[in-house]
PDB file of N, CA and C in Angstrom:
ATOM      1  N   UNK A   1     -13.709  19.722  20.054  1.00  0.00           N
ATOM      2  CA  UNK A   1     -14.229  20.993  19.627  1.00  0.00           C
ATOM      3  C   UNK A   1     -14.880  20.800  18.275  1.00  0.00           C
ATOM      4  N   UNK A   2     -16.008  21.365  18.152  1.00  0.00           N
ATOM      5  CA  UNK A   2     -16.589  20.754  16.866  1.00  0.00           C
ATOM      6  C   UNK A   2     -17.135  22.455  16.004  1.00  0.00           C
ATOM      7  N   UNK A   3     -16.997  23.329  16.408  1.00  0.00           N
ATOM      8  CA  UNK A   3     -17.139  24.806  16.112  1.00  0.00           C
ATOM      9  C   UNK A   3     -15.972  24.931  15.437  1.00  0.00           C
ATOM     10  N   UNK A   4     -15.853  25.081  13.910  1.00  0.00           N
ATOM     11  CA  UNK A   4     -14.637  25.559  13.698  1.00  0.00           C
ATOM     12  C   UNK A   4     -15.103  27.027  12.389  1.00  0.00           C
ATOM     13  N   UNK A   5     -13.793  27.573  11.862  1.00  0.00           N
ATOM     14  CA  UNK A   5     -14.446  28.376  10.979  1.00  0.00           C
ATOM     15  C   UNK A   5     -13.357  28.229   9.907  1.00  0.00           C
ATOM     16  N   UNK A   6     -13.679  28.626   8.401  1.00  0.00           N
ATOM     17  CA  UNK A   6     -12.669  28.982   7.506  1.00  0.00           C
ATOM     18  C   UNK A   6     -12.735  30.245   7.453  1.00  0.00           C
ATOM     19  N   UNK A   7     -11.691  30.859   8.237  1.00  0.00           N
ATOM     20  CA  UNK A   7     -11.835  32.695   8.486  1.00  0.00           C
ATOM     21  C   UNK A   7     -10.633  33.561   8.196  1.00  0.00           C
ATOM     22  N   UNK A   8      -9.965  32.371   7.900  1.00  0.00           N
ATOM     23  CA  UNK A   8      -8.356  33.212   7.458  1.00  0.00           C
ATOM     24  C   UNK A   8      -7.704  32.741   6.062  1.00  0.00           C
ATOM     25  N   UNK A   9      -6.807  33.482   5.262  1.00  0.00           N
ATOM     26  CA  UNK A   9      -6.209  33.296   4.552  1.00  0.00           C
ATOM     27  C   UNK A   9      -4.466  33.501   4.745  1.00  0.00           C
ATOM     28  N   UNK A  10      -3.454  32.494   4.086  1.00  0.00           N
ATOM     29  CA  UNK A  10      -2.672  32.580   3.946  1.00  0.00           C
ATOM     30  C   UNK A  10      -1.977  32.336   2.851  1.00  0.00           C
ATOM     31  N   UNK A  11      -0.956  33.173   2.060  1.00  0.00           N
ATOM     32  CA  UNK A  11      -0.535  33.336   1.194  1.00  0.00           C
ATOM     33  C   UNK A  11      -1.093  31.707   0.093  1.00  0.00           C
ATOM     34  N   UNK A  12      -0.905  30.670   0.861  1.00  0.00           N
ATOM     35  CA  UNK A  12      -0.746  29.151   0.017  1.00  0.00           C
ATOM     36  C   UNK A  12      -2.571  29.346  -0.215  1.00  0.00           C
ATOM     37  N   UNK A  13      -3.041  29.909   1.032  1.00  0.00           N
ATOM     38  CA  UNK A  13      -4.484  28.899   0.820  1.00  0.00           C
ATOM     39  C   UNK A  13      -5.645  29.775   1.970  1.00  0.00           C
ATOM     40  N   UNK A  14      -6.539  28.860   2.421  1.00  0.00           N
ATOM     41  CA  UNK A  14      -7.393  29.021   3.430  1.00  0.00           C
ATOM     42  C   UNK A  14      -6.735  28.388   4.443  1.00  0.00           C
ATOM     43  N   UNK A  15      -7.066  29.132   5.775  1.00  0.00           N
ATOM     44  CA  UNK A  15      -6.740  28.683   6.742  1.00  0.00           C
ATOM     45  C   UNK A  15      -7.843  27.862   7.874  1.00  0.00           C
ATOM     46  N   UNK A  16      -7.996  26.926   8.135  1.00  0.00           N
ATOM     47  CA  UNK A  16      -9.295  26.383   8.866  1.00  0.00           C
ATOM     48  C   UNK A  16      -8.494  26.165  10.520  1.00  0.00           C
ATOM     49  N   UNK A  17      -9.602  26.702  11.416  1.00  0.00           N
ATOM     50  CA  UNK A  17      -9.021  26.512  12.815  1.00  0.00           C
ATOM     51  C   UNK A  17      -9.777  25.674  13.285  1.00  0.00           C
ATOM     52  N   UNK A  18      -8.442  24.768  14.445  1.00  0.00           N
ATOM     53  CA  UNK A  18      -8.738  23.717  14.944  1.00  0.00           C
ATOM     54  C   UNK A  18      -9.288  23.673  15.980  1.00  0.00           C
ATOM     55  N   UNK A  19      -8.202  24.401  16.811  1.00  0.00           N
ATOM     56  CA  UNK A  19      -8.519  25.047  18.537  1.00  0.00           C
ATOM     57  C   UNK A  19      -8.245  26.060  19.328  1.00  0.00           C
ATOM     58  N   UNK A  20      -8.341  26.913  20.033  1.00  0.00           N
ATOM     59  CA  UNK A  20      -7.819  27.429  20.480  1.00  0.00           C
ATOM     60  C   UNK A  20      -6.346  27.077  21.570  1.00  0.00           C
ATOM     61  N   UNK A  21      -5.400  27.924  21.685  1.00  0.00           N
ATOM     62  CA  UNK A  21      -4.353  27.355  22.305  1.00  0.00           C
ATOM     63  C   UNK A  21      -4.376  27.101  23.508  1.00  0.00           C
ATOM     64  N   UNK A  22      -4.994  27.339  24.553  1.00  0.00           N
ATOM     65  CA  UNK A  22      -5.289  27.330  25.818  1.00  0.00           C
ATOM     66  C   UNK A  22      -6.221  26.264  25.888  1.00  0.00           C
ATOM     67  N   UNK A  23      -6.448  25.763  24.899  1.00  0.00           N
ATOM     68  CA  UNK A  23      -7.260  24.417  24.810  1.00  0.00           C
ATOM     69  C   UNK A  23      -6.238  23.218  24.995  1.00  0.00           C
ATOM     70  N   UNK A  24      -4.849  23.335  24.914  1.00  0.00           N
ATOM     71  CA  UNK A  24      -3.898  22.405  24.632  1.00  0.00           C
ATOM     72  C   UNK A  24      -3.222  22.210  26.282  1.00  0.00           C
ATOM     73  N   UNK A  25      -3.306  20.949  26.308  1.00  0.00           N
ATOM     74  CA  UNK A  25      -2.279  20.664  27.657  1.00  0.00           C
ATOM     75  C   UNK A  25      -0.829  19.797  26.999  1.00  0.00           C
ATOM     76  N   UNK A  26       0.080  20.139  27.887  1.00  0.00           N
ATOM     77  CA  UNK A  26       1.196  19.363  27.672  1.00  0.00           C
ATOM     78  C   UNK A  26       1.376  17.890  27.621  1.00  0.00           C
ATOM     79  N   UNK A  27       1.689  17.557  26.441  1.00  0.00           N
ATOM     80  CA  UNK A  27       1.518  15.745  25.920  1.00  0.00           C
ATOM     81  C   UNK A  27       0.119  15.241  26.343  1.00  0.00           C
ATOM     82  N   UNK A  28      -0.636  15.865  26.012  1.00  0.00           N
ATOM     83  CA  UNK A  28      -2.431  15.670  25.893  1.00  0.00           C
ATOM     84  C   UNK A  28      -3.030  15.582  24.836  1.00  0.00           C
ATOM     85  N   UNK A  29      -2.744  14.822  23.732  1.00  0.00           N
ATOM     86  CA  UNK A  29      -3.879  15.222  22.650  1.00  0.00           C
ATOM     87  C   UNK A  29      -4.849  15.745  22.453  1.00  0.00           C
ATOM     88  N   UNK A  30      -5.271  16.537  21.829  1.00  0.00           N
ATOM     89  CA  UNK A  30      -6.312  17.490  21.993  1.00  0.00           C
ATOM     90  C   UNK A  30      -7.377  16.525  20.035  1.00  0.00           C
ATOM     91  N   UNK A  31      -8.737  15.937  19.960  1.00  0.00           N
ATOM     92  CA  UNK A  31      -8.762  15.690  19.259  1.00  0.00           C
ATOM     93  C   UNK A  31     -10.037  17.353  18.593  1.00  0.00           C
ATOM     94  N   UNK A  32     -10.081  17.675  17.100  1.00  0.00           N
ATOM     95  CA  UNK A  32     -10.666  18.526  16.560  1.00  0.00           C
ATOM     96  C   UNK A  32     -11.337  18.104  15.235  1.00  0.00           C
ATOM     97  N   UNK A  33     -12.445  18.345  14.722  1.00  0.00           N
ATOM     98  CA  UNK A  33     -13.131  17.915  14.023  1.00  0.00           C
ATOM     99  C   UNK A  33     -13.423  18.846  13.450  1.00  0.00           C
ATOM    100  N   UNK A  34     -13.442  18.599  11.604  1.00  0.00           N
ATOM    101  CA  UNK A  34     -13.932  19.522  11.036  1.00  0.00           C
ATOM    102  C   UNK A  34     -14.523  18.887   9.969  1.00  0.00           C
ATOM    103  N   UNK A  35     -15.449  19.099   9.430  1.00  0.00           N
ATOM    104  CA  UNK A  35     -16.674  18.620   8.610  1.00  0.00           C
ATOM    105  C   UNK A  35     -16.261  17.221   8.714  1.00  0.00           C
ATOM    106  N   UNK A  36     -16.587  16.732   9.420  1.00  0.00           N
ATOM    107  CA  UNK A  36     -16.298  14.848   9.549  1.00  0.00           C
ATOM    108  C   UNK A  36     -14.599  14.615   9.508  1.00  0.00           C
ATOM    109  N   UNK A  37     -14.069  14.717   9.898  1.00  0.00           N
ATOM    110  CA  UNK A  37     -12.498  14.631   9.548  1.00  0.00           C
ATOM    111  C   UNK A  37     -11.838  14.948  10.976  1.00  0.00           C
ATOM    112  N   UNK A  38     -11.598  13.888  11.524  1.00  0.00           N
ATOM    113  CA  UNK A  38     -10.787  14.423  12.842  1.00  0.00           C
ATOM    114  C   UNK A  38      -9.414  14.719  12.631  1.00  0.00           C
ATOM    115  N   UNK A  39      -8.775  15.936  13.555  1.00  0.00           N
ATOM    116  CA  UNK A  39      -7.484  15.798  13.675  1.00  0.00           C
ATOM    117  C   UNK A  39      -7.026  15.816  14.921  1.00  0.00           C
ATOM    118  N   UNK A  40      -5.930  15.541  15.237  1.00  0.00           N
ATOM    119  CA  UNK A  40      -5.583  15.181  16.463  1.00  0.00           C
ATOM    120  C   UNK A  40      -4.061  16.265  16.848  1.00  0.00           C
ATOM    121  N   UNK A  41      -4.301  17.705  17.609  1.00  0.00           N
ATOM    122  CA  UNK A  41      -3.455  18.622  17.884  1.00  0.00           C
ATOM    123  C   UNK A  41      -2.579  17.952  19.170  1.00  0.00           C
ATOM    124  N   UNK A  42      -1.033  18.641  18.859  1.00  0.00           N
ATOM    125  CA  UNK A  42      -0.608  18.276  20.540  1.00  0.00           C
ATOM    126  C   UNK A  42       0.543  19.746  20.662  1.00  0.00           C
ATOM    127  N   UNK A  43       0.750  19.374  22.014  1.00  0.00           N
ATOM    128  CA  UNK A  43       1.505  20.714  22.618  1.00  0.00           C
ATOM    129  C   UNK A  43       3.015  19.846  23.101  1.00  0.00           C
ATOM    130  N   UNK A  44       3.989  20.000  23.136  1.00  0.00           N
ATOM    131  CA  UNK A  44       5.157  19.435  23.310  1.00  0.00           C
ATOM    132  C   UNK A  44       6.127  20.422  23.357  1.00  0.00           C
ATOM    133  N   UNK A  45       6.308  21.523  24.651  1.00  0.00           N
ATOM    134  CA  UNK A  45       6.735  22.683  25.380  1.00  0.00           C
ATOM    135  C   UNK A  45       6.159  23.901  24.928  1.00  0.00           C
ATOM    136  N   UNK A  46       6.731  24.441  23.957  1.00  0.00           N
ATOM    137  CA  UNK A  46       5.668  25.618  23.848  1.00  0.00           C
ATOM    138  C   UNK A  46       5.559  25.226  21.890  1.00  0.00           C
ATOM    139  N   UNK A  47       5.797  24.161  21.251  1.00  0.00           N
ATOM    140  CA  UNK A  47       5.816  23.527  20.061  1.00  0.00           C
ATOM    141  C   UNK A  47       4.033  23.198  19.792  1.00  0.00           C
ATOM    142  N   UNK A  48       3.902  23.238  18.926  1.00  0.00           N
ATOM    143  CA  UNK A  48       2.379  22.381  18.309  1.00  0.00           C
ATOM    144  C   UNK A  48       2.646  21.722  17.208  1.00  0.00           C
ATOM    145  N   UNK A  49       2.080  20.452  17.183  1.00  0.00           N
ATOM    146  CA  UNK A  49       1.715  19.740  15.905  1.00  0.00           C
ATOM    147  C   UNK A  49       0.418  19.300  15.538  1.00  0.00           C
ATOM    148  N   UNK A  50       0.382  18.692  14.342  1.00  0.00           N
ATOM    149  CA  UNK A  50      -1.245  18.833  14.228  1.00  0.00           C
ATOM    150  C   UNK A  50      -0.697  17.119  13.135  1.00  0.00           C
ATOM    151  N   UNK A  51      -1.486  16.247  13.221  1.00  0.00           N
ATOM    152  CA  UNK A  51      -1.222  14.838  12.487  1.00  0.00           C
ATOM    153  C   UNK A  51      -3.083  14.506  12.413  1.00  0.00           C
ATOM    154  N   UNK A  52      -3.162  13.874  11.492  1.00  0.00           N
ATOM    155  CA  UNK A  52      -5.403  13.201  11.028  1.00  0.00           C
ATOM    156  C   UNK A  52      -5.044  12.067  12.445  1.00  0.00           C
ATOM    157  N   UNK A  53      -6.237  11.986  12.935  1.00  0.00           N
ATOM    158  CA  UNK A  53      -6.378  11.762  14.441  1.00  0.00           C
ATOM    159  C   UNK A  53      -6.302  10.148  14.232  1.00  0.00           C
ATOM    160  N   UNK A  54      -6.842   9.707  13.378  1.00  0.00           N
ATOM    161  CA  UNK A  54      -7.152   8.539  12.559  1.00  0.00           C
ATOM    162  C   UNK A  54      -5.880   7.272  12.194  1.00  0.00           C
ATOM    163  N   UNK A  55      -6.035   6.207  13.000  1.00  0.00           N
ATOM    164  CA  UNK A  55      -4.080   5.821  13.137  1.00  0.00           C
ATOM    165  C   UNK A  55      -4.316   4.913  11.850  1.00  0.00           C
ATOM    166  N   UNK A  56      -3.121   5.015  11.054  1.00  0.00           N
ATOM    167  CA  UNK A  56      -3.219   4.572   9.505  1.00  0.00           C
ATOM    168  C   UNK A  56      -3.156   2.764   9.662  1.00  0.00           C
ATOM    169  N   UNK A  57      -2.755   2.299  10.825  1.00  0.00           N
ATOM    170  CA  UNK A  57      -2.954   0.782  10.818  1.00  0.00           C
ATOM    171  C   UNK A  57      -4.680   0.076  11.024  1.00  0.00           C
ATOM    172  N   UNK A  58      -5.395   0.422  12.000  1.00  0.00           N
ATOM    173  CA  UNK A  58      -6.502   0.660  12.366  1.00  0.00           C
ATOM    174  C   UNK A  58      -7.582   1.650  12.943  1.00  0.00           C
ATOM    175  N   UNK A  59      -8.129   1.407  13.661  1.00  0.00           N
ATOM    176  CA  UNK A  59      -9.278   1.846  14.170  1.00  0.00           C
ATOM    177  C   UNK A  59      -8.611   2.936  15.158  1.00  0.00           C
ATOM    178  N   UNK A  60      -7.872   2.938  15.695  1.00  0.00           N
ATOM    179  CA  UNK A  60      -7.302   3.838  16.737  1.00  0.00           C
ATOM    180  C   UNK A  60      -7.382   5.684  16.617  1.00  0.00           C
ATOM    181  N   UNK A  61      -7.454   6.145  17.450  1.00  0.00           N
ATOM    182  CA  UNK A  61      -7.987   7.662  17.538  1.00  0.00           C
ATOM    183  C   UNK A  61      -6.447   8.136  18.025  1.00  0.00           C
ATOM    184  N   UNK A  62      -5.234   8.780  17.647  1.00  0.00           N
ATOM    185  CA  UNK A  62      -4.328   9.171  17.702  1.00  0.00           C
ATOM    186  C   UNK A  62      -4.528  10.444  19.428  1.00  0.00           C
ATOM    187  N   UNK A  63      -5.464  10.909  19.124  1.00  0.00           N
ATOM    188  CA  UNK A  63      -5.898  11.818  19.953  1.00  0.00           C
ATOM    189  C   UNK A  63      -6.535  11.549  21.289  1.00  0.00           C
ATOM    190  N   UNK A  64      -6.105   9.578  21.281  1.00  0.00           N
ATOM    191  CA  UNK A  64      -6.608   9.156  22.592  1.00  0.00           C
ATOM    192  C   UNK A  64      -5.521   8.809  22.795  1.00  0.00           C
ATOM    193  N   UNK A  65      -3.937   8.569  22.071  1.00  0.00           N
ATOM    194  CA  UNK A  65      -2.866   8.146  22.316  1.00  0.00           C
ATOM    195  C   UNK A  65      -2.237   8.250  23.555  1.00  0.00           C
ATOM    196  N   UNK A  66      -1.052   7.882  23.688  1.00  0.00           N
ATOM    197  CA  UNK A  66       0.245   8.672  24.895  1.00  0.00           C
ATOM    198  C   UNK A  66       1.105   9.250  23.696  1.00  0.00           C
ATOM    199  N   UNK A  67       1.438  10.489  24.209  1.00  0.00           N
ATOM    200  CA  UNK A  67       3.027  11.200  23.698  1.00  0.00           C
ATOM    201  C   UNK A  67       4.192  11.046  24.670  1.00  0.00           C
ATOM    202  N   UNK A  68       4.901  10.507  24.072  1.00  0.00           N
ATOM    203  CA  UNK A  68       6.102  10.663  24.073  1.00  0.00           C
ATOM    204  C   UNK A  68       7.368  11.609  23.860  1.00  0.00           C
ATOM    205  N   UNK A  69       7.772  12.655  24.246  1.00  0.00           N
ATOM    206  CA  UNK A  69       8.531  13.657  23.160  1.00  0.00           C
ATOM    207  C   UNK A  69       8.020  13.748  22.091  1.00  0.00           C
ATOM    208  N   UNK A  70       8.326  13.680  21.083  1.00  0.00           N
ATOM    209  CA  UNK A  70       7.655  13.433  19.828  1.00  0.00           C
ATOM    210  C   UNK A  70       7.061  12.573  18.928  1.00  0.00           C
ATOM    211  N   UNK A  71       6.519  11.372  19.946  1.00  0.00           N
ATOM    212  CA  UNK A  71       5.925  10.364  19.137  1.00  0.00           C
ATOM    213  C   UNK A  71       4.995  10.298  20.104  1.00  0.00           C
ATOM    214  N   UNK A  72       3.968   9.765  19.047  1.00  0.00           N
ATOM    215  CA  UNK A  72       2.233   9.442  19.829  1.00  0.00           C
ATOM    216  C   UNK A  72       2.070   7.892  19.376  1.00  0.00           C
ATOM    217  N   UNK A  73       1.702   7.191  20.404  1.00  0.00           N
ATOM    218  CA  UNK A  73       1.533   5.732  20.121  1.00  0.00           C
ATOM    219  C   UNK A  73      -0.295   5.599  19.984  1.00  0.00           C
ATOM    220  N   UNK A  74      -0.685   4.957  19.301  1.00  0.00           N
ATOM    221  CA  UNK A  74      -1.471   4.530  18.949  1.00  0.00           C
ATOM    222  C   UNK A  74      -2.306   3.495  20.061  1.00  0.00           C
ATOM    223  N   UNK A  75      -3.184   3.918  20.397  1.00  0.00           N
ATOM    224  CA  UNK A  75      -3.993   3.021  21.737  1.00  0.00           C
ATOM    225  C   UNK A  75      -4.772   1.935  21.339  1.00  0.00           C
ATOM    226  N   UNK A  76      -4.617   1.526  20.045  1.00  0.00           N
ATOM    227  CA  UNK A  76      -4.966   0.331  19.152  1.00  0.00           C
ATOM    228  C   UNK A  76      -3.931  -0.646  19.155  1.00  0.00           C
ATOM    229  N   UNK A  77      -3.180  -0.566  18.621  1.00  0.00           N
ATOM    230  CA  UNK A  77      -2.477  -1.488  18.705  1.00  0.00           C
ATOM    231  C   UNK A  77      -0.821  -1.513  18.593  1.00  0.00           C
ATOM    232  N   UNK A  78      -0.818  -0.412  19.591  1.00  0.00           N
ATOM    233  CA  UNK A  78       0.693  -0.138  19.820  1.00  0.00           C
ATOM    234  C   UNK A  78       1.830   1.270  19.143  1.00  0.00           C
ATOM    235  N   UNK A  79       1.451   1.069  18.059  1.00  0.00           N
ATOM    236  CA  UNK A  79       2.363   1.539  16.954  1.00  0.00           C
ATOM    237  C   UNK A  79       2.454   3.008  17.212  1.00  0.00           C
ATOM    238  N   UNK A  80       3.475   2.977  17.231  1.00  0.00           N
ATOM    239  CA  UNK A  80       3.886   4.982  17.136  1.00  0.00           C
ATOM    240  C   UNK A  80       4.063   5.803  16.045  1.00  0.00           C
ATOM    241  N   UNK A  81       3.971   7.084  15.737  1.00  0.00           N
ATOM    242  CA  UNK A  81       3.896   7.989  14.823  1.00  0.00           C
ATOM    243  C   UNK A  81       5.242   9.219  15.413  1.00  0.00           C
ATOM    244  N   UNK A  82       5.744   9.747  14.731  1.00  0.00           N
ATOM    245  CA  UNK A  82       6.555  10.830  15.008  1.00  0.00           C
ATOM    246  C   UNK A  82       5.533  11.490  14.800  1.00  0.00           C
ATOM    247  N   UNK A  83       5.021  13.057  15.218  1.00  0.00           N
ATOM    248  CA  UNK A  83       4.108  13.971  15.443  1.00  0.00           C
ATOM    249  C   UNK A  83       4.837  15.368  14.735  1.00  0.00           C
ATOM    250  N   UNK A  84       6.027  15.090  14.384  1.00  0.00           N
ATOM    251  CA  UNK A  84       6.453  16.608  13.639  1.00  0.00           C
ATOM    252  C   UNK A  84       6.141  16.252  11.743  1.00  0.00           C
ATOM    253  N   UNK A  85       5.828  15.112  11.684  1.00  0.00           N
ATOM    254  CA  UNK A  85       6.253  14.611   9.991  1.00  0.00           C
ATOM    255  C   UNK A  85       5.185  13.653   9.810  1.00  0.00           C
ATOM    256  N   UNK A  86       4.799  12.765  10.887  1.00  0.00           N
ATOM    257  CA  UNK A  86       3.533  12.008  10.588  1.00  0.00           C
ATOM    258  C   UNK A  86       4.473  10.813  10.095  1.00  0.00           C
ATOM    259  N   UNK A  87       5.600  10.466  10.056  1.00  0.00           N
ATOM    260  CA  UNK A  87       6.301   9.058   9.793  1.00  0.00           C
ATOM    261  C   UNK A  87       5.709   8.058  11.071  1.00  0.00           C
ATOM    262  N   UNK A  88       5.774   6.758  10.296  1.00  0.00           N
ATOM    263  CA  UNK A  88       5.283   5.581  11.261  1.00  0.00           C
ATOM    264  C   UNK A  88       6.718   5.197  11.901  1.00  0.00           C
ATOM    265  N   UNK A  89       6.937   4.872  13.094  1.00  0.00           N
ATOM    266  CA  UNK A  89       8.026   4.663  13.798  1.00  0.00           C
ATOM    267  C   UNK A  89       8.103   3.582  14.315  1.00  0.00           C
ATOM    268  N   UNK A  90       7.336   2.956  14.752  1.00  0.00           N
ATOM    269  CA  UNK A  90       7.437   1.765  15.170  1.00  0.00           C
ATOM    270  C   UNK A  90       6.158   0.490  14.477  1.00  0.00           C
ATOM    271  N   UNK A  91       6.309  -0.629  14.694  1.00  0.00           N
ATOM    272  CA  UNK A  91       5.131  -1.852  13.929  1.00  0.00           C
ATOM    273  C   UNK A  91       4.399  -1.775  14.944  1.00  0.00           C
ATOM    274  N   UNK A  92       2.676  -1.638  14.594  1.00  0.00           N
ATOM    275  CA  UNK A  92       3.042  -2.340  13.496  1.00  0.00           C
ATOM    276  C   UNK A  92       2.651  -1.237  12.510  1.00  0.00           C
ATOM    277  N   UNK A  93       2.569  -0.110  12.652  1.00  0.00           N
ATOM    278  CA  UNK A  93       2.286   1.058  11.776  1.00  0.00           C
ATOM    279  C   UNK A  93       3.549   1.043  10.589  1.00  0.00           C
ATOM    280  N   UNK A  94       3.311   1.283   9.663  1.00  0.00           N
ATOM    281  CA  UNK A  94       4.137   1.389   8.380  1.00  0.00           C
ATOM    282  C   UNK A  94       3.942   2.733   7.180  1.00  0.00           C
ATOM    283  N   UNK A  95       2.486   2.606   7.323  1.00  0.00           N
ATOM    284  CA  UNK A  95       1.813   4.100   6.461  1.00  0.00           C
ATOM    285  C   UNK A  95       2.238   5.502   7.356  1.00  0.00           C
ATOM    286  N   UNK A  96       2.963   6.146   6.929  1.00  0.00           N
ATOM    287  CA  UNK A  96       2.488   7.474   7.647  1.00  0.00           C
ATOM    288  C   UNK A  96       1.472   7.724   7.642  1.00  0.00           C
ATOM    289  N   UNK A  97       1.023   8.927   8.690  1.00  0.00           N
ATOM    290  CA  UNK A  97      -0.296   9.488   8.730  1.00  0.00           C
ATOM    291  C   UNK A  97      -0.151  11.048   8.673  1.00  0.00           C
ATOM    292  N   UNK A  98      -1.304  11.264   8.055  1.00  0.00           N
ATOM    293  CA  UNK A  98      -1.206  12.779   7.471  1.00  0.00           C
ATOM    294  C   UNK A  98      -0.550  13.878   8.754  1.00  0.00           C
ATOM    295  N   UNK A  99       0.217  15.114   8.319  1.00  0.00           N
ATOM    296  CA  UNK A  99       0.331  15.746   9.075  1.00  0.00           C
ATOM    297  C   UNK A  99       1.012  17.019   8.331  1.00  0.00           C
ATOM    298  N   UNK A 100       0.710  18.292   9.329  1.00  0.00           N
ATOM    299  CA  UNK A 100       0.332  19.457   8.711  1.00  0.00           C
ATOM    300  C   UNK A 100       0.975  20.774   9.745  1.00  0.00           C
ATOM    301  N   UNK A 101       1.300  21.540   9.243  1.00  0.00           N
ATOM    302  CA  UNK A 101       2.280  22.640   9.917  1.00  0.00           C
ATOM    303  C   UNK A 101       1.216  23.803  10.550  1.00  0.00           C
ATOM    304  N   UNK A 102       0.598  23.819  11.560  1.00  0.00           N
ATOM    305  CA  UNK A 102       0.193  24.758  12.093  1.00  0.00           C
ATOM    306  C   UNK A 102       0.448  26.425  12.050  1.00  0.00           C
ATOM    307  N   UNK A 103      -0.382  26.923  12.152  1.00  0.00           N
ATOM    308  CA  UNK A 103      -0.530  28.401  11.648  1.00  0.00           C
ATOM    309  C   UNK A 103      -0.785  29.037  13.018  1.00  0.00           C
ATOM    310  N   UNK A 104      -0.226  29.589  13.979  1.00  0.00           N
ATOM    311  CA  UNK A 104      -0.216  29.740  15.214  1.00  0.00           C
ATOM    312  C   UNK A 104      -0.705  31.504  15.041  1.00  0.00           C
ATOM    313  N   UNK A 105      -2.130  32.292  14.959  1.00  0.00           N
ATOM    314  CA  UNK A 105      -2.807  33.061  15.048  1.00  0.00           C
ATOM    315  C   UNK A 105      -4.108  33.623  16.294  1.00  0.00           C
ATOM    316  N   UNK A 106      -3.742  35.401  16.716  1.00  0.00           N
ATOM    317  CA  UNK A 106      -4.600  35.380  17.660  1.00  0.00           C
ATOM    318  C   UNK A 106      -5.285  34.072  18.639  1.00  0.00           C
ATOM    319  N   UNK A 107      -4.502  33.383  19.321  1.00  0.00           N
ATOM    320  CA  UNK A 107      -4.489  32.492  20.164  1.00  0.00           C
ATOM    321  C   UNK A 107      -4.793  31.356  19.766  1.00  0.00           C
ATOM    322  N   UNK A 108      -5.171  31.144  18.576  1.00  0.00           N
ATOM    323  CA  UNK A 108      -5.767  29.823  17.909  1.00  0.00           C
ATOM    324  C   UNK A 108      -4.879  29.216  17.057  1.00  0.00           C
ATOM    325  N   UNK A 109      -5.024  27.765  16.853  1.00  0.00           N
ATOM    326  CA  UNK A 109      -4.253  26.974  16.089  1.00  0.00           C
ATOM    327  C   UNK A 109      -5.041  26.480  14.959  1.00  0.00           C
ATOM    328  N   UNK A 110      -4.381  27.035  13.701  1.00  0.00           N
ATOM    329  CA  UNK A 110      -5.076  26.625  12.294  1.00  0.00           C
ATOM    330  C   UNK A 110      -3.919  26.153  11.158  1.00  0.00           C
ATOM    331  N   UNK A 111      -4.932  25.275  10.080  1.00  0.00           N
ATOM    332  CA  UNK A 111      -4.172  24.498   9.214  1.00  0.00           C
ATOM    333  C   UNK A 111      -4.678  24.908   8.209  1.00  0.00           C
ATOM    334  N   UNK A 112      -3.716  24.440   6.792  1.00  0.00           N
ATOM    335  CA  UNK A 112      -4.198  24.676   5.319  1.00  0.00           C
ATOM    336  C   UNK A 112      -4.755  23.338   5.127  1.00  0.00           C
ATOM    337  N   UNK A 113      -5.642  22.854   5.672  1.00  0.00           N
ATOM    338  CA  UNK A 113      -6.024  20.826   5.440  1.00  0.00           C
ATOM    339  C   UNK A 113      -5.910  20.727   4.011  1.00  0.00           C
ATOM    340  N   UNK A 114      -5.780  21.570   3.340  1.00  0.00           N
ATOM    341  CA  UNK A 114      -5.409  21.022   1.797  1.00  0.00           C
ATOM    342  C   UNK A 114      -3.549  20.922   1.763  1.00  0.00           C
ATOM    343  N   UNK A 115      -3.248  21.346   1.984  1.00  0.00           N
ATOM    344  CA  UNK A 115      -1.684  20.831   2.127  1.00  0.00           C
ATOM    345  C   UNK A 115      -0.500  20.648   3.326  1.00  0.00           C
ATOM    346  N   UNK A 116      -1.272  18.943   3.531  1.00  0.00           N
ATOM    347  CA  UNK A 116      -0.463  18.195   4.312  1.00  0.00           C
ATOM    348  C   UNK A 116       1.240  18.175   4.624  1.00  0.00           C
ATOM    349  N   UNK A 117       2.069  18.269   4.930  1.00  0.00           N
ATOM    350  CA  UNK A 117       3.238  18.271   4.849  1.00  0.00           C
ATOM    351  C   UNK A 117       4.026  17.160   3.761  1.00  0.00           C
ATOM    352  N   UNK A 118       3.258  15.623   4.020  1.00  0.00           N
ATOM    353  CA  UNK A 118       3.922  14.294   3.907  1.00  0.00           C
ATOM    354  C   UNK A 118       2.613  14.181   2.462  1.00  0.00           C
ATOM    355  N   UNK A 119       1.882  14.867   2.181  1.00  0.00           N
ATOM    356  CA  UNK A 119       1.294  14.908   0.560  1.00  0.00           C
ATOM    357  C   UNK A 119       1.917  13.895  -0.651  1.00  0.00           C
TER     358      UNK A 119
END
């Protein structure tokens, strides 16, 4: 999805939306782009997380991953991420990767991209 807007405010900040929710399938990464910056949304029962799509070891697109319950492995070169915190879980990933608490509004899923959780 490459249409996004900064159209909401919340107490911390601006709110920028990613996707709509009906855009999300179960353990599907959904990847979203906003001014050059991918992020990579997922659905895990009726839960959302939102982690930078971008896997902190290499080249890998998080949002092309597999999920797991709560970890997304990396289709580069293995390595998994927990998806609630953005911790690296398995090697060969070591950096966390950014990740951010969703704002669950009129059917859409939006973030404060200025404040990451793991900051």
């Amino acid at each position: 999805m490459n249409s996004h807007e900064k159209n909401m405010t919340d107490g911390a900040g601006a709110l920028t939306r990613l996707c709509d929710l009906d855009e999300l399938e179960e353990d599907e990464p959904l990847r979203s782009e906003v001014e050059g910056i991918g992020y990579a949304v997922y659905k895990v029962g009726e839960l959302v997380f939102v982690t930078a799509d971008l896997c902190t070891h290499g080249p890998g697109c998080l949002s092309d991953g597999l999920v797991d319950g709560f970890e997304v492995e990396c289709p580069f070169h293995g390595g998994t991420f927990d998806i609630r915190t953005g911790a690296a879980t398995s090697a060969p990933c070591e950096i966390p990767v950014s990740a951010w608490s969703p704002v669950i509004r009129d059917g859409a899923v939006f973030i404060d991209i200025a404040n990451p959780l793991n900051a």
